[in-house]
Protein backbone atom coordinates (compact mmCIF):
# COMPACT_ATOMS: atom_id res chain seq x y z
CA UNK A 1 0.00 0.00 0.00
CA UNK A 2 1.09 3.66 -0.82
CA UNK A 3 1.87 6.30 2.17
CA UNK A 4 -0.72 8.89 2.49
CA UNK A 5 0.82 12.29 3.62
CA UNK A 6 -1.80 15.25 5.33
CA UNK A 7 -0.57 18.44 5.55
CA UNK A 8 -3.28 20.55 7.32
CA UNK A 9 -5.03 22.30 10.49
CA UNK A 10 -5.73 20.61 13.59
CA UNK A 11 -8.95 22.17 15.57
CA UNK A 12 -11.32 21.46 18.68
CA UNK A 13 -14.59 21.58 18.28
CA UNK A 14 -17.27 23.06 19.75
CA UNK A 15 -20.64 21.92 18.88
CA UNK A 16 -24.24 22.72 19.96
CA UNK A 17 -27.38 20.78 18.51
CA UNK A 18 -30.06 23.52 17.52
CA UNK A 19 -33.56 22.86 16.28
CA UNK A 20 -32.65 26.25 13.02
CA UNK A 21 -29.63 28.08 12.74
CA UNK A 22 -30.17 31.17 14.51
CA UNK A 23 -30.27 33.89 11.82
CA UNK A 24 -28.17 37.68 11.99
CA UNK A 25 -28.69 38.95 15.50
CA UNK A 26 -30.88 36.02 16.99
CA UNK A 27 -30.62 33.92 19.73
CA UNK A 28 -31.39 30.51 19.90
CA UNK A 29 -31.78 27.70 22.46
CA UNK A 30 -29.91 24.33 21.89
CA UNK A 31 -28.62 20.96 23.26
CA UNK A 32 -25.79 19.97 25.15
CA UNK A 33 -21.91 21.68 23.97
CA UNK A 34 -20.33 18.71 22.73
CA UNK A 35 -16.23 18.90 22.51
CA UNK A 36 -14.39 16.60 19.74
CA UNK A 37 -11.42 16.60 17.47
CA UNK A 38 -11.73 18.89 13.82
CA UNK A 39 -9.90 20.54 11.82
CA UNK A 40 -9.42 19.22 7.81
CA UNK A 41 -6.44 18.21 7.81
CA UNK A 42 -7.14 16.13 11.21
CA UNK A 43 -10.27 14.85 9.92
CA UNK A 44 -8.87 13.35 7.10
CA UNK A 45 -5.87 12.10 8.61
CA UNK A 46 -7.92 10.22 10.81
CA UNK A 47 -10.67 9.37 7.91
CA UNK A 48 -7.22 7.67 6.13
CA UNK A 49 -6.63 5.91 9.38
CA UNK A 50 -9.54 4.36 10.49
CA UNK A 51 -9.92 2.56 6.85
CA UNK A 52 -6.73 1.48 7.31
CA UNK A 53 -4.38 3.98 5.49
CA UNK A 54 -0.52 4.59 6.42
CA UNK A 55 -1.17 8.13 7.63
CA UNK A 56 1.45 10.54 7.99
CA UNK A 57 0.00 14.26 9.49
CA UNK A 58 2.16 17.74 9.50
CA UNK A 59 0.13 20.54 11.73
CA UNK A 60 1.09 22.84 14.26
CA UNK A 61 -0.69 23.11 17.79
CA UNK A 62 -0.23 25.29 20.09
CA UNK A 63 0.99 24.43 23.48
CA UNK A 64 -2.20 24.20 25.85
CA UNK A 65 -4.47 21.32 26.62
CA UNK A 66 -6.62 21.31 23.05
CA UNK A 67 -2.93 20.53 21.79
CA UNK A 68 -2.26 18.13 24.13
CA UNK A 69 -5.64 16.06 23.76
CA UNK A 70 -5.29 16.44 19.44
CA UNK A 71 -1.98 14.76 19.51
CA UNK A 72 -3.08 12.16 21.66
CA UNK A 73 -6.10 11.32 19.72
CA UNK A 74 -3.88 11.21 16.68
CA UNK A 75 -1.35 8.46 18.02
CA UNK A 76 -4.34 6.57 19.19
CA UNK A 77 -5.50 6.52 15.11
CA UNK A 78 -2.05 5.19 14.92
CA UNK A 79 -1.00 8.33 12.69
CA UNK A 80 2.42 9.37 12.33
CA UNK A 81 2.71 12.42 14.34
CA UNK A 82 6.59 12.73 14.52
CA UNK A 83 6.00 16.22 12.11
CA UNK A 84 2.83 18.03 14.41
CA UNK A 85 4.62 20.85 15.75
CA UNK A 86 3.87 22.54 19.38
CA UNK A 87 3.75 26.27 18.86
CA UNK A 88 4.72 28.42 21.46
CA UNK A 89 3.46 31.71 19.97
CA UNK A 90 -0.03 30.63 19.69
CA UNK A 91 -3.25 28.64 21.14
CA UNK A 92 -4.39 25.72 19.74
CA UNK A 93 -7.20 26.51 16.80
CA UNK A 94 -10.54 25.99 17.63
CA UNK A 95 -14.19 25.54 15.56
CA UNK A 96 -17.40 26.77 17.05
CA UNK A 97 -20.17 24.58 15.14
CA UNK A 98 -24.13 24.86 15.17
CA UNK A 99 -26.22 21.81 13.76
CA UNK A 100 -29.62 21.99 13.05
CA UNK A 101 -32.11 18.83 13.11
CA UNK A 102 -31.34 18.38 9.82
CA UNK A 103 -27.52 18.19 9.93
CA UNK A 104 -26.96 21.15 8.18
CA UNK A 105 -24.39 23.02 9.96
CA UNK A 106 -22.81 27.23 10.48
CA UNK A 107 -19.42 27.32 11.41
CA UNK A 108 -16.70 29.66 12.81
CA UNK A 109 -12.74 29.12 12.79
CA UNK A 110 -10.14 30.41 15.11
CA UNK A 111 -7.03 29.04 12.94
CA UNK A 112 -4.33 29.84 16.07
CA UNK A 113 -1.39 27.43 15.36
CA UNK A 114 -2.42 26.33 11.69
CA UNK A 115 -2.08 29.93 10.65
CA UNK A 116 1.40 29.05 11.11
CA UNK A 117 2.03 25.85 9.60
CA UNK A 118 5.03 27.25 7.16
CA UNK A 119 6.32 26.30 4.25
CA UNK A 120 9.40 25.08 6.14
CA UNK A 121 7.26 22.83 8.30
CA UNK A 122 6.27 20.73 5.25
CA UNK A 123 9.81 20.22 3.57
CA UNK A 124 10.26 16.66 5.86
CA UNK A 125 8.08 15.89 2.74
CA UNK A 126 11.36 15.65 0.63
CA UNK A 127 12.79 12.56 2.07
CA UNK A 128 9.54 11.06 3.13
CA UNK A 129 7.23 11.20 0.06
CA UNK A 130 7.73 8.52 -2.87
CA UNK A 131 6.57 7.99 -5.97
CA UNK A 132 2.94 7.07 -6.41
CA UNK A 133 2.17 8.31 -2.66
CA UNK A 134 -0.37 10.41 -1.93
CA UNK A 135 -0.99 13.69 -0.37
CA UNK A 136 -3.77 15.53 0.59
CA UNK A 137 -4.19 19.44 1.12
CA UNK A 138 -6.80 21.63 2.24
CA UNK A 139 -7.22 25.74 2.97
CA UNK A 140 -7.34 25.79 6.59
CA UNK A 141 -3.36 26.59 6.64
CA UNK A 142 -1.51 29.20 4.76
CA UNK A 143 -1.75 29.08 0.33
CA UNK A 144 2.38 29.10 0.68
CA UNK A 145 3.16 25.74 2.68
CA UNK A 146 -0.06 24.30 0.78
CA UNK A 147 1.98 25.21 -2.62
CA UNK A 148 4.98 24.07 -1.14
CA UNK A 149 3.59 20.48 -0.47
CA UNK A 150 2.06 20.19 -3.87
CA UNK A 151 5.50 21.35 -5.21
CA UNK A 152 7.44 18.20 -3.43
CA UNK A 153 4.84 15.88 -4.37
CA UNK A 154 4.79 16.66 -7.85
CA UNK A 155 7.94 16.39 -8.10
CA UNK A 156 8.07 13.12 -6.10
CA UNK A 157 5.80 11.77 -8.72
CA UNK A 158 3.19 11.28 -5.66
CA UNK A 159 -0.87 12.05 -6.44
CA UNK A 160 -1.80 15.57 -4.53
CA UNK A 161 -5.13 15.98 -3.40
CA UNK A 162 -6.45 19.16 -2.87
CA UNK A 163 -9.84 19.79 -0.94
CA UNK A 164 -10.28 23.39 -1.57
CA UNK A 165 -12.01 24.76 1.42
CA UNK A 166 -12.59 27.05 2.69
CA UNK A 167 -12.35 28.11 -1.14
CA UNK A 168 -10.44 31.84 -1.60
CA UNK A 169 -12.68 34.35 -3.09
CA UNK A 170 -9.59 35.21 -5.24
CA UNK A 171 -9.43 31.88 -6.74
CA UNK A 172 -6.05 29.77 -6.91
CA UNK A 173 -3.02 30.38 -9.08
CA UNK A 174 -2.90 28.34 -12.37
CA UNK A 175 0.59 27.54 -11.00
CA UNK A 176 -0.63 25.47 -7.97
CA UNK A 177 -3.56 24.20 -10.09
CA UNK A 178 -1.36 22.89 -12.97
CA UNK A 179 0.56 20.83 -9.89
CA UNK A 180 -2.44 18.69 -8.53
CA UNK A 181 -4.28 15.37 -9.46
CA UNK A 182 -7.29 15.77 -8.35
CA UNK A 183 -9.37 19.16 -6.98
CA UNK A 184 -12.70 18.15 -4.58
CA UNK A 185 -14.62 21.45 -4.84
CA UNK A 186 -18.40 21.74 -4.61
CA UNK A 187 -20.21 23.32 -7.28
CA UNK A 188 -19.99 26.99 -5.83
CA UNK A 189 -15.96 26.54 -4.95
CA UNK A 190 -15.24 25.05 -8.26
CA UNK A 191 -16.92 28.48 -10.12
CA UNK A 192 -14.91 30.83 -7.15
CA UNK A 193 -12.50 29.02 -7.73
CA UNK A 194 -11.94 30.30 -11.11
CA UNK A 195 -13.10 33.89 -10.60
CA UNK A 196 -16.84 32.97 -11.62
CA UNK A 197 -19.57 33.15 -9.13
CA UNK A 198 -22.64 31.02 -11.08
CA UNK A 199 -21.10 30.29 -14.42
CA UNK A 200 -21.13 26.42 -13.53
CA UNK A 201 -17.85 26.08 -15.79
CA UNK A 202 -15.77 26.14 -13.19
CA UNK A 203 -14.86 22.17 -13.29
CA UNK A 204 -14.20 22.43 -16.79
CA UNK A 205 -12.14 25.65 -16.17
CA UNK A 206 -9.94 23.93 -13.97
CA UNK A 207 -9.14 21.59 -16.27
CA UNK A 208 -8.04 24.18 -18.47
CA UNK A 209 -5.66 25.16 -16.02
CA UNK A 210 -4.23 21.89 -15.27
CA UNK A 211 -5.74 19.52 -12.84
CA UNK A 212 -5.88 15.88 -14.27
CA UNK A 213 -9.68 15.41 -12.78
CA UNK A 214 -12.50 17.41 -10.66
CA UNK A 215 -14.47 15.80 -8.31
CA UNK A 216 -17.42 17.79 -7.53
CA UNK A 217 -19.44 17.19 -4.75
CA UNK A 218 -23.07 17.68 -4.64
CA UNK A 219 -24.56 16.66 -1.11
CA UNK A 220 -27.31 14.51 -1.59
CA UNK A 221 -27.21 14.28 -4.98
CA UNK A 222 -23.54 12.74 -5.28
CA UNK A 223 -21.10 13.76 -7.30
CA UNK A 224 -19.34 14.26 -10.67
CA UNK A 225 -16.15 12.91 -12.09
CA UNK A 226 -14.82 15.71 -15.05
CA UNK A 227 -11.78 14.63 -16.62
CA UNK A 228 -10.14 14.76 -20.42
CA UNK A 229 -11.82 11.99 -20.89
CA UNK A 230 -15.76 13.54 -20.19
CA UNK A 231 -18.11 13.54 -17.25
CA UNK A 232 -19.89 10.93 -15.47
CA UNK A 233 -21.96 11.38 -12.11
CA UNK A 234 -21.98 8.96 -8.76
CA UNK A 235 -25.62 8.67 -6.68
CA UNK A 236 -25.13 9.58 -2.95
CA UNK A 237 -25.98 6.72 -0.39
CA UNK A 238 -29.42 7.72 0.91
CA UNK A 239 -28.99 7.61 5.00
CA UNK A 240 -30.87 10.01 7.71
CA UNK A 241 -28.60 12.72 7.85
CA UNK A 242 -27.29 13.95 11.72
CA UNK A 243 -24.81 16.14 11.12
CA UNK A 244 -22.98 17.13 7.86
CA UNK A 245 -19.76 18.41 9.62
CA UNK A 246 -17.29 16.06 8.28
CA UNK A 247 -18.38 14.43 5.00
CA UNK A 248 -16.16 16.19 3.09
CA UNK A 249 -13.39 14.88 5.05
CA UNK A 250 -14.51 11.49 5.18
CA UNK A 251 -14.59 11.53 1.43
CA UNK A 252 -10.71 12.75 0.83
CA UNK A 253 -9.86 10.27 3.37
CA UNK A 254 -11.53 7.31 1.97
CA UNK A 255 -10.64 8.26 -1.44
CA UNK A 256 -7.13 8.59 -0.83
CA UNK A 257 -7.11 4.94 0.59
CA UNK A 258 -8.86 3.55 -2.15
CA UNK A 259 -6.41 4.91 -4.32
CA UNK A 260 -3.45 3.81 -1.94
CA UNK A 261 -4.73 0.27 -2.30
CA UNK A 262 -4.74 0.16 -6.60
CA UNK A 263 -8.35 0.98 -6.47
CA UNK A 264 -9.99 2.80 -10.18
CA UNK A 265 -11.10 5.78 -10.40
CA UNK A 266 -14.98 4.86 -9.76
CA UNK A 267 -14.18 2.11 -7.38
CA UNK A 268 -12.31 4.58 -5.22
CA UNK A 269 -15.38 7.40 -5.07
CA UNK A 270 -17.72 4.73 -4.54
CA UNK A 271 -15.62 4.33 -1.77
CA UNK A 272 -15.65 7.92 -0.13
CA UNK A 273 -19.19 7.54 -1.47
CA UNK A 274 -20.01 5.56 1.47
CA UNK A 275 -17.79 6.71 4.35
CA UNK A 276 -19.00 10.64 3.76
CA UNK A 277 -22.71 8.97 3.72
CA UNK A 278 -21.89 6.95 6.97
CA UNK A 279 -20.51 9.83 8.88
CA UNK A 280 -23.26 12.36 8.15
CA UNK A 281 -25.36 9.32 10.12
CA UNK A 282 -23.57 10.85 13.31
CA UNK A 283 -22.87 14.10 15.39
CA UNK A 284 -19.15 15.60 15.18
CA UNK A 285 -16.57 15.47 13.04
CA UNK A 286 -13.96 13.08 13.90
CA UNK A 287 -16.25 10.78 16.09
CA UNK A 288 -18.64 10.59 13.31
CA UNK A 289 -15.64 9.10 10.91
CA UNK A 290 -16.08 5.02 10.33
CA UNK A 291 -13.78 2.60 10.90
CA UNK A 292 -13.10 0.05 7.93
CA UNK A 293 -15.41 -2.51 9.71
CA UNK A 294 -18.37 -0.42 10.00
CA UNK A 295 -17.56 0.90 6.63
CA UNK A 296 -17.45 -2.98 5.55
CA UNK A 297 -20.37 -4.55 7.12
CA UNK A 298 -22.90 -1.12 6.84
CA UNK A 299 -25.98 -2.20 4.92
CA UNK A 300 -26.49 0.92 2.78
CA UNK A 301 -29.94 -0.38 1.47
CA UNK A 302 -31.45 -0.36 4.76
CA UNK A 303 -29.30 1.74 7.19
């Protein structure tokens, strides 16, 4: 099996269960304040982890007890932590998170320590990555050490992976585009993305600019595969949606395994098909992430 490298943010979570999202200016009453594990990067290191992926993860934390409990929780996943950095100059980041009954979430980021995940942090990268590895990227940490990763895989020969949230609103250089495999946007990041706000060329756009393949996501209704080669679109697993915090993450991480393993193309978002659909079936990010076994032995025809 291939090595699957995460360079991302590491966050706590704070989460309240509301019956609406309150809108500008309202209060509203909710459930208990539930603490877990977030951040991207995290959540898809341990996604790759608990399918069984050989998980490397490069953050920073700051040096408090959020830190503390994050790195424990990652060595527990059996992750590689030997490149998460304590930072002295700043608290650990946090997420405050509000789900409504229908799993549809709000959320607010304090980035502390992943604002300074550097470019320097990443270049372990150089003697660790080989060819035909993967890594996977995401926008919670700064665009330079994300370009800096893609710049060592590529030339490594390895896949990169980019999940492009929270997308920029001044859309990505064709020069970071031109380095990546595959791009996981949903349908409003791929058109930001590219400068566009509703054109709905965005996938094809990125193409243009040199990603092998888009993935776009679409929620309940699946999502589309756009590559030289054309279009084709994957159903979503119909399940009673909890909480949609971490489906995105489940997906990169199962995807990257399948791909790890010598999976296809469709056999591989099939895949992350499932484990997003299995997680949204629970509250929180990384508790709601599956294991391989419950990922195995789910019955997605009758939940």
């Amino acid at each position: 099996m291939k090595r699957i490298f995460v360079a991302g943010s590491s966050n706590t979570d704070l989460i309240v269960q509301c019956d609406r999202l309150p809108g500008p200016g309202e209060t509203v009453l909710g459930g208990d304040l539930v603490r877990a594990q977030g951040g991207k990067g995290a959540n898809q290191a341990v996604a790759a982890a608990r399918l069984g992926g050989q998980v490397t993860f490069f953050c920073r934390v700051g040096e408090d007890g959020f830190g503390e409990a994050s790195l424990a929780a990652y060595q527990s996943e059996g992750i590689d932590t030997r490149f998460c950095v304590k930072d002295k100059s700043a608290a650990s980041g946090a997420a405050l998170i509000l789900v409504d009954r229908a799993g549809e979430n709000s959320i607010a980021v304090a980035p502390g320590a992943n604002a300074n995940l550097s470019p320097r942090d990443v270049e372990p990268l150089q003697d660790e990555v080989q060819e035909g590895d993967l890594i996977l990227l995401q926008l919670e940490i700064p665009i330079s050490t994300v370009r800096r990763a893609a710049e060592i895989g590529y030339a490594k020969g390895a896949r990169v992976i980019l999940d492009p949230a929270p997308a920029p609103e001044a859309g990505l250089p064709a020069s970071l585009l031109s380095m990546l495999d595959t791009i996981t946007p949903n349908q409003h990041e791929a058109d930001l993305l590219c400068g566009s706000i509703s054109s709905n060329q965005g996938p094809e756009t990125l193409l243009e600019r040199g990603v092998k393949q888009v993935i776009v996501t679409m929620d309940r209704e699946g999502c589309r595969l756009i590559s030289s080669t054309g279009s084709r679109s994957f159903p979503a697993y119909p399940v009673q949606a909890v909480d949609s915090t971490a489906a995105g993450d489940a997906f990169a991480g199962a995807f990257a395994v399948g791909l790890a393993e010598g999976f296809n193309i469709d056999n591989a978002i099939s895949w992350a098909q499932q484990a997003a659909a299995l997680s949204v079936t629970r509250m929180g990010a990384q508790p709601s992430l599956p294991t391989r076994k419950e990922l195995l032995t789910y019955d997605f025809h009758t939940g």
